[in-house]
C-alpha atoms as a PDB file:
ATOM      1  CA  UNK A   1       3.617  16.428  -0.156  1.00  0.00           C
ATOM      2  CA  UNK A   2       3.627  12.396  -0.736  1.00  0.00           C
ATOM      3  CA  UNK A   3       2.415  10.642   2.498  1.00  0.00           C
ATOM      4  CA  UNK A   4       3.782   7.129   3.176  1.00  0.00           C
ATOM      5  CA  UNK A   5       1.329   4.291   3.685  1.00  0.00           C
ATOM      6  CA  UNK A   6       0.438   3.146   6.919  1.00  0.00           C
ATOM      7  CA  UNK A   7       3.717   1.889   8.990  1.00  0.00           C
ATOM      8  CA  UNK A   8       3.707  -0.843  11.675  1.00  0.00           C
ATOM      9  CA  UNK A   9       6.042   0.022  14.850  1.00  0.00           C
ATOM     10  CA  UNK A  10       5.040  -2.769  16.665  1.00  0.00           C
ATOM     11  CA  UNK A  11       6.697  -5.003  13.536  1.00  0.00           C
ATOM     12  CA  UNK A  12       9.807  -3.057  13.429  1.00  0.00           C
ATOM     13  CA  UNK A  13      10.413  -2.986  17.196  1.00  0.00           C
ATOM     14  CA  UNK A  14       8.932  -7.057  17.597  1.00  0.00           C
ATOM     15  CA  UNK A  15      12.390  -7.350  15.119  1.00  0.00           C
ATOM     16  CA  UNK A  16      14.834  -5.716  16.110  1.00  0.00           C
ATOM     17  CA  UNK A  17      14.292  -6.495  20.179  1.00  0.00           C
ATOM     18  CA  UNK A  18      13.727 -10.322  18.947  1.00  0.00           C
ATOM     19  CA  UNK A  19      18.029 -11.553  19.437  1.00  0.00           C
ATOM     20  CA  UNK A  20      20.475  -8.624  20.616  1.00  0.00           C
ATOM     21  CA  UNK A  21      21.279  -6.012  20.306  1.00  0.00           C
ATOM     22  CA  UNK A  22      18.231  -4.290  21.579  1.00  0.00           C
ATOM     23  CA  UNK A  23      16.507  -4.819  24.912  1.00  0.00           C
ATOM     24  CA  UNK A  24      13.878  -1.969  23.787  1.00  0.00           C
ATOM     25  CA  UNK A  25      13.142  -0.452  21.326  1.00  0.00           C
ATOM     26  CA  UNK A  26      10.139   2.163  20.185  1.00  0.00           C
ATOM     27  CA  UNK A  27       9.447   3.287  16.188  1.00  0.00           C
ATOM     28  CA  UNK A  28       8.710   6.942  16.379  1.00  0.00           C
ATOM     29  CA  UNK A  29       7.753   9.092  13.207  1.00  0.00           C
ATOM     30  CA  UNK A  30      10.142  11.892  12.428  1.00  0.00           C
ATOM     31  CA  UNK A  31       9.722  14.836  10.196  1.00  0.00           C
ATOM     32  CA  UNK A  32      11.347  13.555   6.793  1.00  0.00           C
ATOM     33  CA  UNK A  33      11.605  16.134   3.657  1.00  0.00           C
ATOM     34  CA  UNK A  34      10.359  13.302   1.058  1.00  0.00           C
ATOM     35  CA  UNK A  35       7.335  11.970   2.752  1.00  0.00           C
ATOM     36  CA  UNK A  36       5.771  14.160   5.820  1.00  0.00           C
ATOM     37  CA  UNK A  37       7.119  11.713   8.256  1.00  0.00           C
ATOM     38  CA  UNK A  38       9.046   8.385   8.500  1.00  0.00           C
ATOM     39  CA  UNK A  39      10.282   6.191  11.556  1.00  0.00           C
ATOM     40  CA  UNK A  40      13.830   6.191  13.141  1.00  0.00           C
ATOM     41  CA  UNK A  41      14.142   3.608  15.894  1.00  0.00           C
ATOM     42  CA  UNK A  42      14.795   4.716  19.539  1.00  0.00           C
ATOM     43  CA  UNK A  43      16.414   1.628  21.362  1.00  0.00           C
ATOM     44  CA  UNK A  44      17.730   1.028  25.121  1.00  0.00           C
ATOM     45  CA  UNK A  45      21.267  -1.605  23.590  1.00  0.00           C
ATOM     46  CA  UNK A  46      21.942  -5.001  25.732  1.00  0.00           C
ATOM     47  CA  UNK A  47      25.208  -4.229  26.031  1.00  0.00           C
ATOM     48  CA  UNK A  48      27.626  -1.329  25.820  1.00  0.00           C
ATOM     49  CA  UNK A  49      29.943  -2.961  23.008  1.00  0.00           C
ATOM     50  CA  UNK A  50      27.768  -0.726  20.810  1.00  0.00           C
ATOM     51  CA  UNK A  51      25.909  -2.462  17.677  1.00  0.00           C
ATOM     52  CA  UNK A  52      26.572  -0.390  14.551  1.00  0.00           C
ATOM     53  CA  UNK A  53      23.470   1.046  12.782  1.00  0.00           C
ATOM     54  CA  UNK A  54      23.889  -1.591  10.794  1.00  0.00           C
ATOM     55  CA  UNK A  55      23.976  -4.213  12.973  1.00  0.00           C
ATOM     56  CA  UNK A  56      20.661  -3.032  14.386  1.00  0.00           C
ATOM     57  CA  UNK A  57      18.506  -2.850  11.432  1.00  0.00           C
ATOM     58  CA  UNK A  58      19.874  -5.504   9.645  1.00  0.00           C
ATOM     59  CA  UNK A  59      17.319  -7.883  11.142  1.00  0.00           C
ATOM     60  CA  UNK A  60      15.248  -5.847   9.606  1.00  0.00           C
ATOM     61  CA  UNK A  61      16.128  -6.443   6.132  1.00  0.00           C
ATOM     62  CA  UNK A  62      14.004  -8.355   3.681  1.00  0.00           C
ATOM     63  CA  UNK A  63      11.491  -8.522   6.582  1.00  0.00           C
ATOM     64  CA  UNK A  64       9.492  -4.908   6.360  1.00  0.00           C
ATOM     65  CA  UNK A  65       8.580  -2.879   3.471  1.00  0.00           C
ATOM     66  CA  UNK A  66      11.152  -0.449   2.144  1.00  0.00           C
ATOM     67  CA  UNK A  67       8.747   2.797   3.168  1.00  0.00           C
ATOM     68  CA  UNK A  68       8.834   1.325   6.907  1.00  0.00           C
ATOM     69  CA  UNK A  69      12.228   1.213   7.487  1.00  0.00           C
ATOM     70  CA  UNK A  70      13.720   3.498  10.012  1.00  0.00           C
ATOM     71  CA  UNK A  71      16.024   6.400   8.944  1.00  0.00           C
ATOM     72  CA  UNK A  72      18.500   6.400  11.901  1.00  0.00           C
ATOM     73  CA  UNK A  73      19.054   4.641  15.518  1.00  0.00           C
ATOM     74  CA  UNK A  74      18.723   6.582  18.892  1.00  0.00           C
ATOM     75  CA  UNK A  75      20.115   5.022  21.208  1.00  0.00           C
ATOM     76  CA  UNK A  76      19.107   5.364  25.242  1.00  0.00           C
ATOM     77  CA  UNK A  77      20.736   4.504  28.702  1.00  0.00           C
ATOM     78  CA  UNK A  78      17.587   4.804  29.826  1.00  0.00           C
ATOM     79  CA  UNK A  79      14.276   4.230  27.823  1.00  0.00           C
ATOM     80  CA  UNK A  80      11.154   6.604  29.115  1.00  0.00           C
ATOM     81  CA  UNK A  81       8.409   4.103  30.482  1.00  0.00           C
ATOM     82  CA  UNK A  82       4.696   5.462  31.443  1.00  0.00           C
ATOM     83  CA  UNK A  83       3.396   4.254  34.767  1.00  0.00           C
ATOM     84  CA  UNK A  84       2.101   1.155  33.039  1.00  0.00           C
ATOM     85  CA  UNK A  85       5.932   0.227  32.855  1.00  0.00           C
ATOM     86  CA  UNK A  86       5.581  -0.128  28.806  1.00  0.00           C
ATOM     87  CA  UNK A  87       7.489   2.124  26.896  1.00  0.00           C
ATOM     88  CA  UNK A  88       6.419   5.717  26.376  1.00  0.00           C
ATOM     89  CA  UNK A  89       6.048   6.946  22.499  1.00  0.00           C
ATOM     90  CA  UNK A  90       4.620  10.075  23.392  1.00  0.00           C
ATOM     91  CA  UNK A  91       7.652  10.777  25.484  1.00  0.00           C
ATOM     92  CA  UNK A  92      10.132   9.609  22.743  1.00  0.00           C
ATOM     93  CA  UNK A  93       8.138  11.709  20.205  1.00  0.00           C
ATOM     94  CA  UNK A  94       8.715  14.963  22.146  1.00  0.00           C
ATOM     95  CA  UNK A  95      12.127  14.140  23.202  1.00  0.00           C
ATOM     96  CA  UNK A  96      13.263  12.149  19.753  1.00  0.00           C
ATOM     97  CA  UNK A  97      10.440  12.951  17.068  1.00  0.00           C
ATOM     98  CA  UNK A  98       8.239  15.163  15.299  1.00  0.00           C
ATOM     99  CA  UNK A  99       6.345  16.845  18.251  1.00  0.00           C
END
């Protein structure tokens, strides 16, 4: 099984929570056939107009490597935080990911 090289979630989500449409946003691995794992992005929107896919990862464009872009968008009224108030990846993992 190919394993993709190391990917930065704290690029991906400094990116897409820079302008709208995110106000945050956590890269989670996911179980993906090709490579073991890849990201998808779990995001709390700004608004409730509701950004296509699209429109959330096109920021994105151009700007990571091909192998670190997510494969979908989650999207959250309400993001899981840990009691240090910063977002919680192990929570998003269980609920969203690969655990």
């Amino acid at each position: 099984m190919l394993t993709r090289a190391w990917i930065g979630p704290a690029e991906i989500e400094a990116v897409v929570t820079g302008p709208p449409p995110a106000s945050l946003a956590a890269a989670i691995g996911r179980p993906d056939s090709g490579w073991g794992e890849g990201p998808v992005l779990v995001i709390r929107p700004r608004d409730r107009d509701g950004a296509s896919d699209d429109d959330i990862l096109a920021p994105l464009r151009g700007r990571v490597a091909p192998w670190w872009f997510p494969g979908g968008v989650i999207r959250l009224e309400r993001m899981p935080l840990a009691a240090t108030g910063k977002i919680d990846k192990m929570r998003s993992r269980v609920d969203h990911g690969a655990c």
